[in-house]
N, C-alpha and C. Protein backbone atom coordinates (compact mmCIF):
# COMPACT_ATOMS: atom_id res chain seq x y z
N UNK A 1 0.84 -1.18 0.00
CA UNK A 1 0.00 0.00 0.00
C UNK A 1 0.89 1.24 0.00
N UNK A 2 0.39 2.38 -1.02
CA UNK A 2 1.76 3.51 -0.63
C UNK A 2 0.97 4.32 -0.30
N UNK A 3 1.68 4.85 0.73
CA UNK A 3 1.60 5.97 1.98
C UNK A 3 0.92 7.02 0.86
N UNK A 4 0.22 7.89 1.56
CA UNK A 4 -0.86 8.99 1.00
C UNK A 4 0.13 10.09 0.89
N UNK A 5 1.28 10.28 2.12
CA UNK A 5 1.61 11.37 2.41
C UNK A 5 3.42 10.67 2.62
N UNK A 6 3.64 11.15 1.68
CA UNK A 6 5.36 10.27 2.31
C UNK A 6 6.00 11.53 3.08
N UNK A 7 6.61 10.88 4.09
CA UNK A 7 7.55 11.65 4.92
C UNK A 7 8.67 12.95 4.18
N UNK A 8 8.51 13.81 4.85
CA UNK A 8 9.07 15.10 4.32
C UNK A 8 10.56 14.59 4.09
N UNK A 9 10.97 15.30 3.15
CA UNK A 9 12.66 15.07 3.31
C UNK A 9 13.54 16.52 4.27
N UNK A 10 14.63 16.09 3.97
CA UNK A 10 15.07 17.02 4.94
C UNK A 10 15.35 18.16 4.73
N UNK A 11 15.52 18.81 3.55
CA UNK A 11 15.00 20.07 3.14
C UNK A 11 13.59 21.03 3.31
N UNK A 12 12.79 19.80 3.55
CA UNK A 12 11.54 20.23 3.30
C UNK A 12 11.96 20.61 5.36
N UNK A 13 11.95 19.62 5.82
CA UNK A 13 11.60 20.42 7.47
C UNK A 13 12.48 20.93 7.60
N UNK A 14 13.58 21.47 6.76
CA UNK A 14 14.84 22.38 7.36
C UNK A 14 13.81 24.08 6.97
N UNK A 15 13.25 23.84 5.77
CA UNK A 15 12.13 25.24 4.90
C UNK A 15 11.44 25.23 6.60
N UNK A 16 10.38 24.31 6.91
CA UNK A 16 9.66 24.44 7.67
C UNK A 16 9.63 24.48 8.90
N UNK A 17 10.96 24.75 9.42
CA UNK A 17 11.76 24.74 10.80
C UNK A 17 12.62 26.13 10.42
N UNK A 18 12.68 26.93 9.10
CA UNK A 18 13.26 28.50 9.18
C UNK A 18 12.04 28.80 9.00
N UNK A 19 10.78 28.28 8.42
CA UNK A 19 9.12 29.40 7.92
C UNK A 19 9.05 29.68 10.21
N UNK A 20 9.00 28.61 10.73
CA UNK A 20 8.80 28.79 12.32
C UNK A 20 9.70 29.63 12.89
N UNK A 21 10.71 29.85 12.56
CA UNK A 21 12.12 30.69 12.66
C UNK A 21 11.78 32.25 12.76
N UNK A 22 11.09 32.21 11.34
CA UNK A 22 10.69 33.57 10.94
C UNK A 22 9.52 33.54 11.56
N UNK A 23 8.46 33.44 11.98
CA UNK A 23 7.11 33.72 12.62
C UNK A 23 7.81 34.07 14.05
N UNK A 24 8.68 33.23 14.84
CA UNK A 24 8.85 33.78 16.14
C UNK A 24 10.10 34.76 16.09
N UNK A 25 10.41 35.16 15.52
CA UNK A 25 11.28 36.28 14.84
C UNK A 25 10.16 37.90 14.55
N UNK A 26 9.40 37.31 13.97
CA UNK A 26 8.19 38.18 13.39
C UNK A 26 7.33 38.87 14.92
N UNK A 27 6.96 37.72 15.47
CA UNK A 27 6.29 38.00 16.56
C UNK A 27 6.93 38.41 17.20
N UNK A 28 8.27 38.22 18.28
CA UNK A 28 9.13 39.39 18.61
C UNK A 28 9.43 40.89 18.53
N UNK A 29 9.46 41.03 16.97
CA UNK A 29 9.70 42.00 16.50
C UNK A 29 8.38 43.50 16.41
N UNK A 30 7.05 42.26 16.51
CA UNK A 30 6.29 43.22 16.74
C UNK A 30 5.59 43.45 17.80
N UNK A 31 6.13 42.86 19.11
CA UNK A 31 6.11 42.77 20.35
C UNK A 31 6.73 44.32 20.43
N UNK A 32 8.06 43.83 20.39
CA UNK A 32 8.99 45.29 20.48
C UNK A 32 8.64 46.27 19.38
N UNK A 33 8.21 46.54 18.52
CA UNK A 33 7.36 47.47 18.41
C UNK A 33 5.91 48.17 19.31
N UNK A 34 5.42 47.25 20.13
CA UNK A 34 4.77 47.87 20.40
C UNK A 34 4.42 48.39 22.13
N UNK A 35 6.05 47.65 22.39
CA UNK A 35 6.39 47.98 24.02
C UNK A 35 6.04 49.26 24.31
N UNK A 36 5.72 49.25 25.17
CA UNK A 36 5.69 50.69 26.04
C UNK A 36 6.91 51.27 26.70
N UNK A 37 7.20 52.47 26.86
CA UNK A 37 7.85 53.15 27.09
C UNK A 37 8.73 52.59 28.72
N UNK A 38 7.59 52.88 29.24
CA UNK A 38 7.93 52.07 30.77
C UNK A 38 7.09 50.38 30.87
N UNK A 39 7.60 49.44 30.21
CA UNK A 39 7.51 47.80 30.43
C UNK A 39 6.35 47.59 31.99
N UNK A 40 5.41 46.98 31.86
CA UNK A 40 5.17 46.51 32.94
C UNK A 40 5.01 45.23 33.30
N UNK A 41 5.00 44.51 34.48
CA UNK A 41 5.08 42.98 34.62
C UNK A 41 5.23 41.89 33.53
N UNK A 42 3.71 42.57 32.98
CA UNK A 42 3.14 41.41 31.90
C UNK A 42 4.11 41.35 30.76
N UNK A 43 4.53 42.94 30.72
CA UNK A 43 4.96 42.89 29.06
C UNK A 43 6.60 42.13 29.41
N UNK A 44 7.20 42.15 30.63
CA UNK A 44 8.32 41.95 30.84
C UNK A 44 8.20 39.97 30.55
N UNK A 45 6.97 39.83 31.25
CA UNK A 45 7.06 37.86 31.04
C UNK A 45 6.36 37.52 29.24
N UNK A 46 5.78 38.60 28.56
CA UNK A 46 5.44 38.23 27.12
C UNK A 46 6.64 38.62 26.55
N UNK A 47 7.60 39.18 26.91
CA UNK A 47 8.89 39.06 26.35
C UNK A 47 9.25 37.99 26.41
N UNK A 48 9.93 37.57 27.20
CA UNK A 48 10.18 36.34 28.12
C UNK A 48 9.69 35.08 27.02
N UNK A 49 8.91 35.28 27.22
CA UNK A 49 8.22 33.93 26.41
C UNK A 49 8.53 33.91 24.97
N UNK A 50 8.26 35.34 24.47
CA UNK A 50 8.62 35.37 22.99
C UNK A 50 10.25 35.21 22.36
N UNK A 51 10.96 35.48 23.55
CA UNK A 51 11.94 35.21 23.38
C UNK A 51 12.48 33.76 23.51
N UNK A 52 12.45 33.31 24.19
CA UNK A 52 12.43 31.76 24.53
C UNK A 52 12.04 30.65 23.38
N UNK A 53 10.44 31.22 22.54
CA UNK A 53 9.85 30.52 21.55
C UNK A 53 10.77 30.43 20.13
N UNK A 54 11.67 31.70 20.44
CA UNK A 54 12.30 32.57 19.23
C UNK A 54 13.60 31.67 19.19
N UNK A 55 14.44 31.50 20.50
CA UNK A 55 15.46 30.79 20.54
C UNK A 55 15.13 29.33 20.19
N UNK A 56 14.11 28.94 20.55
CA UNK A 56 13.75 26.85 20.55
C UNK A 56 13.84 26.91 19.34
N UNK A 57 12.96 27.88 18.33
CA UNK A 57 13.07 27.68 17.09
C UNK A 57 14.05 27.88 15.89
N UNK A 58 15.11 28.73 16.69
CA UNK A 58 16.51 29.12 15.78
C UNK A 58 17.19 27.56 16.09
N UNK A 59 16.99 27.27 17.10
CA UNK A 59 17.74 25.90 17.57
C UNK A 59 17.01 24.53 16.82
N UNK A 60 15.96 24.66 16.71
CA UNK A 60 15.08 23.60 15.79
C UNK A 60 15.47 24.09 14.32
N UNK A 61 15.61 25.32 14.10
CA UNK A 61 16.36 25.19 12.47
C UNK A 61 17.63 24.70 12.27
N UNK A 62 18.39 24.97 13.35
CA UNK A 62 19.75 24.49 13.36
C UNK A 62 20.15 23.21 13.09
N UNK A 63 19.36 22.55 13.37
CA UNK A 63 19.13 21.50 13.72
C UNK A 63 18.81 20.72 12.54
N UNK A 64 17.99 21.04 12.17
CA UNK A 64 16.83 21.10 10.65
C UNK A 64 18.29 21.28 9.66
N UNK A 65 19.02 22.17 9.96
CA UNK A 65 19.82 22.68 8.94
C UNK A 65 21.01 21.41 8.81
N UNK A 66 21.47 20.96 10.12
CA UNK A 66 22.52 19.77 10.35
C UNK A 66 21.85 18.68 9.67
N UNK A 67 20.59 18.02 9.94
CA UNK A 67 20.24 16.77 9.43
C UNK A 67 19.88 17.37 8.28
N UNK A 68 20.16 17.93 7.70
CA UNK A 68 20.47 18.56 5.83
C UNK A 68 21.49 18.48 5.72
N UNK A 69 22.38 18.27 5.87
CA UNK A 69 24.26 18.67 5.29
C UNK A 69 24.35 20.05 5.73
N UNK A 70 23.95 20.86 5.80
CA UNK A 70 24.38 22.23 6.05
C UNK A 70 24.95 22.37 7.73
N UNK A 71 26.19 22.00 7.54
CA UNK A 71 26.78 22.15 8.85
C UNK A 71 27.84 23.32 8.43
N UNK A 72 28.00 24.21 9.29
CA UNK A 72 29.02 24.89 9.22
C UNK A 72 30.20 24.89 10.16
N UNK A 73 31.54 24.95 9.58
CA UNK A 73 32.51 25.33 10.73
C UNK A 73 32.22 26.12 12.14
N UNK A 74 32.56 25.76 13.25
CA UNK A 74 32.16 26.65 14.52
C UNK A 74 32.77 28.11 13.71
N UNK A 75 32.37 29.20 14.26
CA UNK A 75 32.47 30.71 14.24
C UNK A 75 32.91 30.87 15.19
N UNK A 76 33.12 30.08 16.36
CA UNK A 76 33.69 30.65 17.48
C UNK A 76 35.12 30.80 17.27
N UNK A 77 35.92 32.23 18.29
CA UNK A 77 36.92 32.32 17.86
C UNK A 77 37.94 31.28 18.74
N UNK A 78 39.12 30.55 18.38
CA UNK A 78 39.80 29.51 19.35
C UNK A 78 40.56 29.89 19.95
């Protein structure tokens, strides 16, 4: 029987692990657009969070990007 839906390859969830990249990138960005001058509680923990969502998902592309071949040399300096 062949599968309806065959499993993504790894390009395809490396696309769909940077499209998530960019949405919590996006949402960030218009977070901080629309901070207030003086931050209060809330806006300090919806940072918080948006930031957090923003990092899992740079790290899930990274990731996405390694089980693709796209590994790069560390950047760190030695």
């Amino acid at each position: 029987m062949t599968d309806l839906y065959p499993a993504a390859d790894q390009r395809e969830l490396l696309r769909q692990a940077a499209a998530a990249h960019t949405a919590a990138s996006a949402d960030l960005e218009a977070f901080l657009r629309r901070l207030p001058e003086v931050p209060e509680p809330a806006d300090i923990t919806e940072y918080a969070n948006l930031l957090s969502r923003e990092e899992r998902a740079r790290g899930e592309r990274q990731d996405a990007a390694d089980a693709a071949g796209l590994q790069l040399p560390s950047m760190e300096s030695e």
